[in-house]
PDB file of N, CA and C in Angstrom:
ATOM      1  N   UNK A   1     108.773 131.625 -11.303  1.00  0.00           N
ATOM      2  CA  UNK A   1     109.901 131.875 -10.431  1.00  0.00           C
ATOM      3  C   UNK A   1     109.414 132.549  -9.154  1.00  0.00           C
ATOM      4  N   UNK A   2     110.313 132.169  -8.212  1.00  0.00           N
ATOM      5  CA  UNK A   2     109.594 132.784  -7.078  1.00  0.00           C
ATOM      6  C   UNK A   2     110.386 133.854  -6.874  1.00  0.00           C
ATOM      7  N   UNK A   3     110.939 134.625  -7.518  1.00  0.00           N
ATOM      8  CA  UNK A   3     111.213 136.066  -6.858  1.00  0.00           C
ATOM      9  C   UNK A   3     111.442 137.107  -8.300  1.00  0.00           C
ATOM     10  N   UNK A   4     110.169 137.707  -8.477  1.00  0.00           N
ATOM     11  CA  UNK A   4     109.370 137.756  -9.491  1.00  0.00           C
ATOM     12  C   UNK A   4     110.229 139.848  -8.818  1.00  0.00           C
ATOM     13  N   UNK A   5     109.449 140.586 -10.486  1.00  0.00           N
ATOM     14  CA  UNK A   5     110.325 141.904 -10.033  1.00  0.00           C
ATOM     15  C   UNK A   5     109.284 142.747  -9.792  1.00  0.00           C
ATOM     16  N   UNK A   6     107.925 142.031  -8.885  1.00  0.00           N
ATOM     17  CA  UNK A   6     106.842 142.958  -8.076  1.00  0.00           C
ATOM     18  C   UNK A   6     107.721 142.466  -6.751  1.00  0.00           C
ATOM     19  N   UNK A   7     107.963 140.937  -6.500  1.00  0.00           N
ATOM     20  CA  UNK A   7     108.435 140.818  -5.419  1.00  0.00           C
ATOM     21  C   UNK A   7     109.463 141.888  -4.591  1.00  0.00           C
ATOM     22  N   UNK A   8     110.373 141.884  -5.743  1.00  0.00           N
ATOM     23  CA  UNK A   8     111.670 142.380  -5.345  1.00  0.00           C
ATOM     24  C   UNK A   8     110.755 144.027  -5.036  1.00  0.00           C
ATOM     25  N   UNK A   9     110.715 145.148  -6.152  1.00  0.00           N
ATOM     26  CA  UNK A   9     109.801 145.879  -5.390  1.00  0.00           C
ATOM     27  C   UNK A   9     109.139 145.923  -4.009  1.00  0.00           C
ATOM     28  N   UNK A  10     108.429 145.324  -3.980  1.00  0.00           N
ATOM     29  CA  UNK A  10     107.797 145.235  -2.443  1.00  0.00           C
ATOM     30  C   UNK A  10     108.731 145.124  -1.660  1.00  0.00           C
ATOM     31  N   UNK A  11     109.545 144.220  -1.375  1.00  0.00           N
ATOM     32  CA  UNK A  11     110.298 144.223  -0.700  1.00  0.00           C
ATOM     33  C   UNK A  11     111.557 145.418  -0.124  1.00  0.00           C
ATOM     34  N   UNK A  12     111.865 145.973  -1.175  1.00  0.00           N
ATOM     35  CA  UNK A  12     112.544 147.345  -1.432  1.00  0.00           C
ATOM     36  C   UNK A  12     112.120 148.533  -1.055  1.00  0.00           C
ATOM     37  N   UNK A  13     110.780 148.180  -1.267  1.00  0.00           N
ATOM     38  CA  UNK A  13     109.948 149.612  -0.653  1.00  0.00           C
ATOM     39  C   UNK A  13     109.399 149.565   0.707  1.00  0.00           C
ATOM     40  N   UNK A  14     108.903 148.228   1.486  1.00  0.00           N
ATOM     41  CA  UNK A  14     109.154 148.060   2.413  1.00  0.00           C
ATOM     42  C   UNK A  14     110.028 148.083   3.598  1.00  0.00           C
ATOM     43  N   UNK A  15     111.541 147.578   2.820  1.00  0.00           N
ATOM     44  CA  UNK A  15     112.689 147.841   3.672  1.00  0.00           C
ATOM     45  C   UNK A  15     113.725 148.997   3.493  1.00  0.00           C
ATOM     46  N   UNK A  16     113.327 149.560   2.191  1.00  0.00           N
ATOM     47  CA  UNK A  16     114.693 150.793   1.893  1.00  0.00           C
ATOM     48  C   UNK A  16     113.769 151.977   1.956  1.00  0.00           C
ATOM     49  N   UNK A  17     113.964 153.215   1.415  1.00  0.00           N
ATOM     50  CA  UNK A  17     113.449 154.470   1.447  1.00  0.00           C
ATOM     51  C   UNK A  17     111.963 154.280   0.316  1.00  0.00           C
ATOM     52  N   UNK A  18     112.354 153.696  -0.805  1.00  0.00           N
ATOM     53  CA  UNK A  18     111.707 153.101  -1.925  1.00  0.00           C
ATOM     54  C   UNK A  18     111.576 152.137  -2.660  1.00  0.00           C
ATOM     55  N   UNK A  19     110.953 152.215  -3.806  1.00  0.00           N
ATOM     56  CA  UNK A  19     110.989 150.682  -4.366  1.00  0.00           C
ATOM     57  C   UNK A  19     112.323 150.643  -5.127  1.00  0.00           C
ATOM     58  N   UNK A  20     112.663 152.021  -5.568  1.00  0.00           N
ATOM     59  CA  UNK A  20     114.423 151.953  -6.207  1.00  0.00           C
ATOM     60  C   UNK A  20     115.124 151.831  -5.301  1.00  0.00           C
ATOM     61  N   UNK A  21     115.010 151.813  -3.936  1.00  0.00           N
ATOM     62  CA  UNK A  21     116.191 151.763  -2.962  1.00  0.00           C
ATOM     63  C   UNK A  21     117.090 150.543  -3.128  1.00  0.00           C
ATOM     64  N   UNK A  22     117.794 150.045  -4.415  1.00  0.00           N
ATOM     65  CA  UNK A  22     118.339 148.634  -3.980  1.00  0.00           C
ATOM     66  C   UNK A  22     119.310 148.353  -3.628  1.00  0.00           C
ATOM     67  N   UNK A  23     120.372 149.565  -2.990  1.00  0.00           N
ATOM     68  CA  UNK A  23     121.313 149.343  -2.770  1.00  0.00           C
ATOM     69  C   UNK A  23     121.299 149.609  -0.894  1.00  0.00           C
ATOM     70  N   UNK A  24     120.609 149.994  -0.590  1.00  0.00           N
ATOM     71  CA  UNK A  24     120.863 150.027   1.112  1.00  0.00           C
ATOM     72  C   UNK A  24     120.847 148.950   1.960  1.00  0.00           C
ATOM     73  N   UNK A  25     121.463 148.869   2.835  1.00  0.00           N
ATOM     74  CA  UNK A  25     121.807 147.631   3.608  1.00  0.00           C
ATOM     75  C   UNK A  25     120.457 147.028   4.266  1.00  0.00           C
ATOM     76  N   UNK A  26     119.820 147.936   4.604  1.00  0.00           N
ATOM     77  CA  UNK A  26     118.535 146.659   4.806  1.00  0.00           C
ATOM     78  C   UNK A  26     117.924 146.375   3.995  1.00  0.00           C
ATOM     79  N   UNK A  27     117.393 146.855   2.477  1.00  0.00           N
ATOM     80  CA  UNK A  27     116.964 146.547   1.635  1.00  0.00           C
ATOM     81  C   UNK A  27     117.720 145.516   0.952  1.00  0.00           C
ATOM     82  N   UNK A  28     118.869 145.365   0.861  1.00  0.00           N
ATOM     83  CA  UNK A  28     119.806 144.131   0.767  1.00  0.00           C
ATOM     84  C   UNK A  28     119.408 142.673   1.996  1.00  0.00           C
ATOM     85  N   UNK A  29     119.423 143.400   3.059  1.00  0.00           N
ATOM     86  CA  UNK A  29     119.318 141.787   3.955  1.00  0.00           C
ATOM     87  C   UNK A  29     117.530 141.731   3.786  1.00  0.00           C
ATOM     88  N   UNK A  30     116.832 142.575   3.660  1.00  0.00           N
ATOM     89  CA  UNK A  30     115.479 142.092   3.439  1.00  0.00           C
ATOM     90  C   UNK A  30     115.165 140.897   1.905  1.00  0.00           C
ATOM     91  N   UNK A  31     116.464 141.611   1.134  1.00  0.00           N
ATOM     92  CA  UNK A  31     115.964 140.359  -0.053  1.00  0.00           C
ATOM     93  C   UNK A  31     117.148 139.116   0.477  1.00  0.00           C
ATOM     94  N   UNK A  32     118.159 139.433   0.696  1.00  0.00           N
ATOM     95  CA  UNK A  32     118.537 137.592   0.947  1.00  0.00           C
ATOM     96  C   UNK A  32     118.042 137.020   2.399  1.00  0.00           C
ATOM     97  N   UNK A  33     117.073 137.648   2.903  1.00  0.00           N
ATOM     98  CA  UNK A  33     116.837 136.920   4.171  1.00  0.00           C
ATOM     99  C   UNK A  33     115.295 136.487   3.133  1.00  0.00           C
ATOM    100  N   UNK A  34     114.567 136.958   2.411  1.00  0.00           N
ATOM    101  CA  UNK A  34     113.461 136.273   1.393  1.00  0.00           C
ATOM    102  C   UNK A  34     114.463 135.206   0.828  1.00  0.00           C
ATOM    103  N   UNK A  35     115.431 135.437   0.200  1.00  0.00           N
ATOM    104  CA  UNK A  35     115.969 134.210  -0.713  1.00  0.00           C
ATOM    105  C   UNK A  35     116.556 133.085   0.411  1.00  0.00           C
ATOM    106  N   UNK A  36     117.168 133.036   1.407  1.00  0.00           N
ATOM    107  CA  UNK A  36     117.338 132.486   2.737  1.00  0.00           C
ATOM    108  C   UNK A  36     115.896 131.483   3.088  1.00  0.00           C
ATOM    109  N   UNK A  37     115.049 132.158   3.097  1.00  0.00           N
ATOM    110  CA  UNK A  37     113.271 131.322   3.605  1.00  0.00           C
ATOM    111  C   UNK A  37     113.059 130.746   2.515  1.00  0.00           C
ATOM    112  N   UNK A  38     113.133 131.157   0.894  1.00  0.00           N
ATOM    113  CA  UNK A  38     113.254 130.352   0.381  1.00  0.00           C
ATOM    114  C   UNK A  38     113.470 128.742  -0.306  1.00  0.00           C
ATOM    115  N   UNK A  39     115.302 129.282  -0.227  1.00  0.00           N
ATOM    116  CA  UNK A  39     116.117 127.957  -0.184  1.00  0.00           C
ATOM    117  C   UNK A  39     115.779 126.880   1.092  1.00  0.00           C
ATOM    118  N   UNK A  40     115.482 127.103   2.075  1.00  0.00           N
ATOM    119  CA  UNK A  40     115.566 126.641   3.572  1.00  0.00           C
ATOM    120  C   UNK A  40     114.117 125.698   3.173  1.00  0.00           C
ATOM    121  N   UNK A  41     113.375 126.432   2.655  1.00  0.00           N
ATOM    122  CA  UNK A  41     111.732 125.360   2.183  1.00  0.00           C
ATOM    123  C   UNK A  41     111.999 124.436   1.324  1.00  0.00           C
ATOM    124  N   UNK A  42     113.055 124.998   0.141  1.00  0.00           N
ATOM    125  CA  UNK A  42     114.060 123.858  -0.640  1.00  0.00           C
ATOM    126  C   UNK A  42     114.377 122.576  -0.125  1.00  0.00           C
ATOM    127  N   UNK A  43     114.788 122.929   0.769  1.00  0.00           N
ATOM    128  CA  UNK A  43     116.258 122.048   1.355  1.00  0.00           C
ATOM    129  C   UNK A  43     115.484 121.061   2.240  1.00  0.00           C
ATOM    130  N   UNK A  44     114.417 121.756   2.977  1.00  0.00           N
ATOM    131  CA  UNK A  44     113.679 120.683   3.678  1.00  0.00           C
ATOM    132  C   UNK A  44     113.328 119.696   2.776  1.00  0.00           C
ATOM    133  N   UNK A  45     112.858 119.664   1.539  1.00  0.00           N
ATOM    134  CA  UNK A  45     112.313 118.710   0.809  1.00  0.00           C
ATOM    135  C   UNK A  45     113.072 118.029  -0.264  1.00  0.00           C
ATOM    136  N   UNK A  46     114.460 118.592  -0.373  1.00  0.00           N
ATOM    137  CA  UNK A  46     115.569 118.184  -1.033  1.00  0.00           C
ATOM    138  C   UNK A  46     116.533 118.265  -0.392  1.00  0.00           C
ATOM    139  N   UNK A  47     116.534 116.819   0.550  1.00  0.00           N
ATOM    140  CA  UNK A  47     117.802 117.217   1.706  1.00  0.00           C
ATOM    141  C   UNK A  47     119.249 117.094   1.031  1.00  0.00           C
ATOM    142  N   UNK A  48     119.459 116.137  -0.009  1.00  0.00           N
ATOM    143  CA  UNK A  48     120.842 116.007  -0.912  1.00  0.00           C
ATOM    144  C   UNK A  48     120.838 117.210  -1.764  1.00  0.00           C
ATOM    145  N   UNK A  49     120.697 117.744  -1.549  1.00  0.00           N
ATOM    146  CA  UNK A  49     120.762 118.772  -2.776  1.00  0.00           C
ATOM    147  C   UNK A  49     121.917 120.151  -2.263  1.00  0.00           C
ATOM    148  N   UNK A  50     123.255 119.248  -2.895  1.00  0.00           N
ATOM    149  CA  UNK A  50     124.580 120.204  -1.988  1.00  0.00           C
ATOM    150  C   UNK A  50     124.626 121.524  -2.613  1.00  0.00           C
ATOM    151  N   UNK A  51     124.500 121.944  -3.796  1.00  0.00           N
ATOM    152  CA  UNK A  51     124.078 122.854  -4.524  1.00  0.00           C
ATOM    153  C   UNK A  51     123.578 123.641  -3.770  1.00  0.00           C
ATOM    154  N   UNK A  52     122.482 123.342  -3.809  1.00  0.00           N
ATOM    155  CA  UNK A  52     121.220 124.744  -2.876  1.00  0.00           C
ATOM    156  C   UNK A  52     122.043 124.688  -1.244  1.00  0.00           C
ATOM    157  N   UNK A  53     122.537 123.885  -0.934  1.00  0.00           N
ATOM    158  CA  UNK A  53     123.206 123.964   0.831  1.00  0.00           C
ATOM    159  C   UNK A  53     124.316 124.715   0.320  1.00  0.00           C
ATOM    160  N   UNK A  54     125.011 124.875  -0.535  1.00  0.00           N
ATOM    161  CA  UNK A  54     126.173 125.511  -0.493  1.00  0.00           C
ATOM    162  C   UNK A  54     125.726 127.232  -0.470  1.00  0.00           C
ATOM    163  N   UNK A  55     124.872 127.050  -1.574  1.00  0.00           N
ATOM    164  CA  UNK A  55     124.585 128.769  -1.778  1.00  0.00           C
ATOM    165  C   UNK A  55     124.044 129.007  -0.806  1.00  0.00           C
ATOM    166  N   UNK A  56     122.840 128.575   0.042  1.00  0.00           N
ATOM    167  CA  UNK A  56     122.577 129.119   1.458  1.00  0.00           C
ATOM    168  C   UNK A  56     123.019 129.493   2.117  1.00  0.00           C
ATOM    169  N   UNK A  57     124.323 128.661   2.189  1.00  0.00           N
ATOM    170  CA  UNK A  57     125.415 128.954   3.209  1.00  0.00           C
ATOM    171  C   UNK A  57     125.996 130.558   2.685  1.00  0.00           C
ATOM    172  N   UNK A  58     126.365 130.391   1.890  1.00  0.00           N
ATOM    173  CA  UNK A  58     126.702 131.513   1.065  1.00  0.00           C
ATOM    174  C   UNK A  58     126.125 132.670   0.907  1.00  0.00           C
ATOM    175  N   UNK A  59     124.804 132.666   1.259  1.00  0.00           N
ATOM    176  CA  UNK A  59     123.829 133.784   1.218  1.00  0.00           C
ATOM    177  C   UNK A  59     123.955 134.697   2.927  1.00  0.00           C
ATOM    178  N   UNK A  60     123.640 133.255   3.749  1.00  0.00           N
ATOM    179  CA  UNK A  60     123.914 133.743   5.355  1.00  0.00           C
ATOM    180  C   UNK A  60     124.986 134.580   5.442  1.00  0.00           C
ATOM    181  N   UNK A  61     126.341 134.110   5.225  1.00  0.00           N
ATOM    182  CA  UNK A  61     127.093 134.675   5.081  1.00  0.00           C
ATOM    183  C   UNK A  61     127.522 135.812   4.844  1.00  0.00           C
ATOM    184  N   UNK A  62     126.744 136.499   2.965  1.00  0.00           N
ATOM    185  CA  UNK A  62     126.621 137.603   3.033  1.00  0.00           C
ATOM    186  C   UNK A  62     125.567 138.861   3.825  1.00  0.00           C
ATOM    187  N   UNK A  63     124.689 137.632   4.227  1.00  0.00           N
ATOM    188  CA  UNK A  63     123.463 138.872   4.933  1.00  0.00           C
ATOM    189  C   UNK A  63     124.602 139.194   6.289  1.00  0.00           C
ATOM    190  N   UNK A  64     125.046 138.260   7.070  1.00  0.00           N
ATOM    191  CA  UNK A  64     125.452 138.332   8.556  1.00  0.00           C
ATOM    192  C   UNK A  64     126.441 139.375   8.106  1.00  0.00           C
ATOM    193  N   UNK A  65     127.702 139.732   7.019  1.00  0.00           N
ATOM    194  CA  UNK A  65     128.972 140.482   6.744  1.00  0.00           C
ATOM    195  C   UNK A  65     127.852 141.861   6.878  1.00  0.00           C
ATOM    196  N   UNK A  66     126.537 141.967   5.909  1.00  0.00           N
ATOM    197  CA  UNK A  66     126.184 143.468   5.586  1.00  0.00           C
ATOM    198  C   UNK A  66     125.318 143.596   7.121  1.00  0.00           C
ATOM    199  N   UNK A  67     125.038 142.822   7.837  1.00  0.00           N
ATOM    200  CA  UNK A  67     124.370 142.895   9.531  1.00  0.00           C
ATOM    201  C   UNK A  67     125.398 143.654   9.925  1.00  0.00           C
ATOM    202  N   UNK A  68     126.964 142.733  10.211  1.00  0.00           N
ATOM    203  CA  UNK A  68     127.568 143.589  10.679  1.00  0.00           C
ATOM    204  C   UNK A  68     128.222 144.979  10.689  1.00  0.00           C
ATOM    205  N   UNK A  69     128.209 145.207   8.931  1.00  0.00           N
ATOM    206  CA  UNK A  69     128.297 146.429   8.401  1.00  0.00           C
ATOM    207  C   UNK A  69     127.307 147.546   9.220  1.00  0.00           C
ATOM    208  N   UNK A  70     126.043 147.214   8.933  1.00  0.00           N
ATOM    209  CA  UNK A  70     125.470 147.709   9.702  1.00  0.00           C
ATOM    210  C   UNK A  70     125.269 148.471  11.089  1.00  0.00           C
ATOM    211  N   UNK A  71     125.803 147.209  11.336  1.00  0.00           N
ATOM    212  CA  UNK A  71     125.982 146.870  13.300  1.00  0.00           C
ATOM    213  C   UNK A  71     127.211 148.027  13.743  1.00  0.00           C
ATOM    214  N   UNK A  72     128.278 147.981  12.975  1.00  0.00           N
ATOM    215  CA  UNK A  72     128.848 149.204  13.129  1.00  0.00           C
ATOM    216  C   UNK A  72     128.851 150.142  13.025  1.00  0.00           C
ATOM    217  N   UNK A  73     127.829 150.295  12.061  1.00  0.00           N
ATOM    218  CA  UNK A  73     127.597 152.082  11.174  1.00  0.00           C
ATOM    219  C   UNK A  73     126.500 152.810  12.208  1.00  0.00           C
ATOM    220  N   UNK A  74     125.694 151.973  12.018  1.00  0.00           N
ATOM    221  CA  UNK A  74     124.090 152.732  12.726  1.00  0.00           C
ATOM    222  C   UNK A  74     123.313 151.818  13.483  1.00  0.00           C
ATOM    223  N   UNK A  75     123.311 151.527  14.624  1.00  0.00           N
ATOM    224  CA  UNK A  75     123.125 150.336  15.665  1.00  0.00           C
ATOM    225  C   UNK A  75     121.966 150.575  15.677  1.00  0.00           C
ATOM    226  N   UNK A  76     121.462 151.647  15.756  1.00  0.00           N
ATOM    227  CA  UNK A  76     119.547 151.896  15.470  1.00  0.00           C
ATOM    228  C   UNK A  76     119.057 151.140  14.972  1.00  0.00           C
ATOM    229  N   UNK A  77     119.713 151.168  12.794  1.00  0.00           N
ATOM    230  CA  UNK A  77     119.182 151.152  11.901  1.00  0.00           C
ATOM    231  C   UNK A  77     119.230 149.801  12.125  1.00  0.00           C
ATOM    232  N   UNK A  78     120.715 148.722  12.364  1.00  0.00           N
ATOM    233  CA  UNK A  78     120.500 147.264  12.944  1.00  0.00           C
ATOM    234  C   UNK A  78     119.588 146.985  13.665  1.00  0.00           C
ATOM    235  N   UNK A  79     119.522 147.507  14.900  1.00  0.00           N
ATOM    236  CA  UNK A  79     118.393 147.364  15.608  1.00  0.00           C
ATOM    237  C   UNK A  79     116.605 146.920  14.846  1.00  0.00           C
ATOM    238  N   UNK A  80     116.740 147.992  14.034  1.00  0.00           N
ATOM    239  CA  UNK A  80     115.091 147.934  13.426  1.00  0.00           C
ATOM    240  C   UNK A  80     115.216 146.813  12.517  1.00  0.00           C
ATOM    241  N   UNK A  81     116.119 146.950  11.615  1.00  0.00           N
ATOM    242  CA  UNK A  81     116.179 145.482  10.612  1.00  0.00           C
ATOM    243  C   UNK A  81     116.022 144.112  10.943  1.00  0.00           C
ATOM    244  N   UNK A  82     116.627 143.769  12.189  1.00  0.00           N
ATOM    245  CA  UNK A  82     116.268 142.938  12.598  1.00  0.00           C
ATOM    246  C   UNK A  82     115.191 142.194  13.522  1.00  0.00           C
ATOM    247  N   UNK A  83     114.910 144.123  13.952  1.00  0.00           N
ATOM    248  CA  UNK A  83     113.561 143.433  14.990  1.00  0.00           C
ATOM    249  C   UNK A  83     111.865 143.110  13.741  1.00  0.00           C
ATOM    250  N   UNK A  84     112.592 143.913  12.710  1.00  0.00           N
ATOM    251  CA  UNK A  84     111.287 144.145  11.631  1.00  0.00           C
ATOM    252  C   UNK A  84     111.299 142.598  10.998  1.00  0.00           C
ATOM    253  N   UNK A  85     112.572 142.354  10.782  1.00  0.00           N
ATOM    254  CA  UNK A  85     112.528 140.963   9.896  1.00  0.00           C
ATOM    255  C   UNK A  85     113.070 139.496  10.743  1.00  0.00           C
ATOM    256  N   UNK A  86     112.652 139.720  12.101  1.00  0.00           N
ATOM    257  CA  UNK A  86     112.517 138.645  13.291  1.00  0.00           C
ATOM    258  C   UNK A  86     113.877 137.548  12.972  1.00  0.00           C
ATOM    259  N   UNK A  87     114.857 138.063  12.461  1.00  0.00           N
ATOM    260  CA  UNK A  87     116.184 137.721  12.045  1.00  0.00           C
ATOM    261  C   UNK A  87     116.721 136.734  13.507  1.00  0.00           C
ATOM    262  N   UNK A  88     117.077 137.777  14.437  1.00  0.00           N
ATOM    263  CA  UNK A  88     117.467 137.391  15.895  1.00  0.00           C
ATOM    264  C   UNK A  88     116.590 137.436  16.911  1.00  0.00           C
ATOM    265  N   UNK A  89     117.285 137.094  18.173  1.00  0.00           N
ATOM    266  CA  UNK A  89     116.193 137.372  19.460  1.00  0.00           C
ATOM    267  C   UNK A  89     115.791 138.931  19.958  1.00  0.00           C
TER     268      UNK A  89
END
C-alpha cells in the first residue's frame, strides 16, 4: 500500500508539531495533498476509472474547505502550508 504508517508519520512530523500531530490543519492538507499526487498518478493511467475521479474530487474539496479554514484563522500559518507544499502560486 502506498500510504504505509511510517509514511503517514513522516508526513505529520514534517507538517504538524509532531509525528502525533494528526489533527492540525496542515498536517491534515499535507496528507490529502500526498493522497491527491497519488490518485492523480492513478488516474493518468486509468483514465475510466470514475471511482478514483470521484474521490479526488472529493479529497480537493476537503483540503481547499480546511485551506480556507485556515486562510481565515492564521494567514501566516496558510501562507507557509502552501508555500512548503507548492499547493498554489
Amino acid at each position: 500500500m502506498y500510504l504505509t504508517s511510517e509514511v503517514k508519520k513522516n508526513i505529520f512530523a514534517d507538517n504538524g508539531k509532531d509525528a502525533t500531530d494528526t489533527g492540525s490543519p496542515e498536517s491534515q492538507v499535507a496528507l490529502f495533498t500526498h493522497r491527491i499526487q497519488h490518485l492523480t498518478g492513478h488516474l493518468k493511467i486509468n483514465r475510466n476509472d470514475k471511482v478514483t475521479e470521484r474521490s479526488l474530487v472529493m479529497l480537493v474539496g476537503k483540503r481547499r474547505s480546511l485551506l480556507g479554514y485556515l486562510k481565515k484563522r492564521d494567514i501566516q500559518r496558510y501562507r507557509d502550508i502552501i508555500k512548503k507544499l507548492n499547493i498554489r502560486k
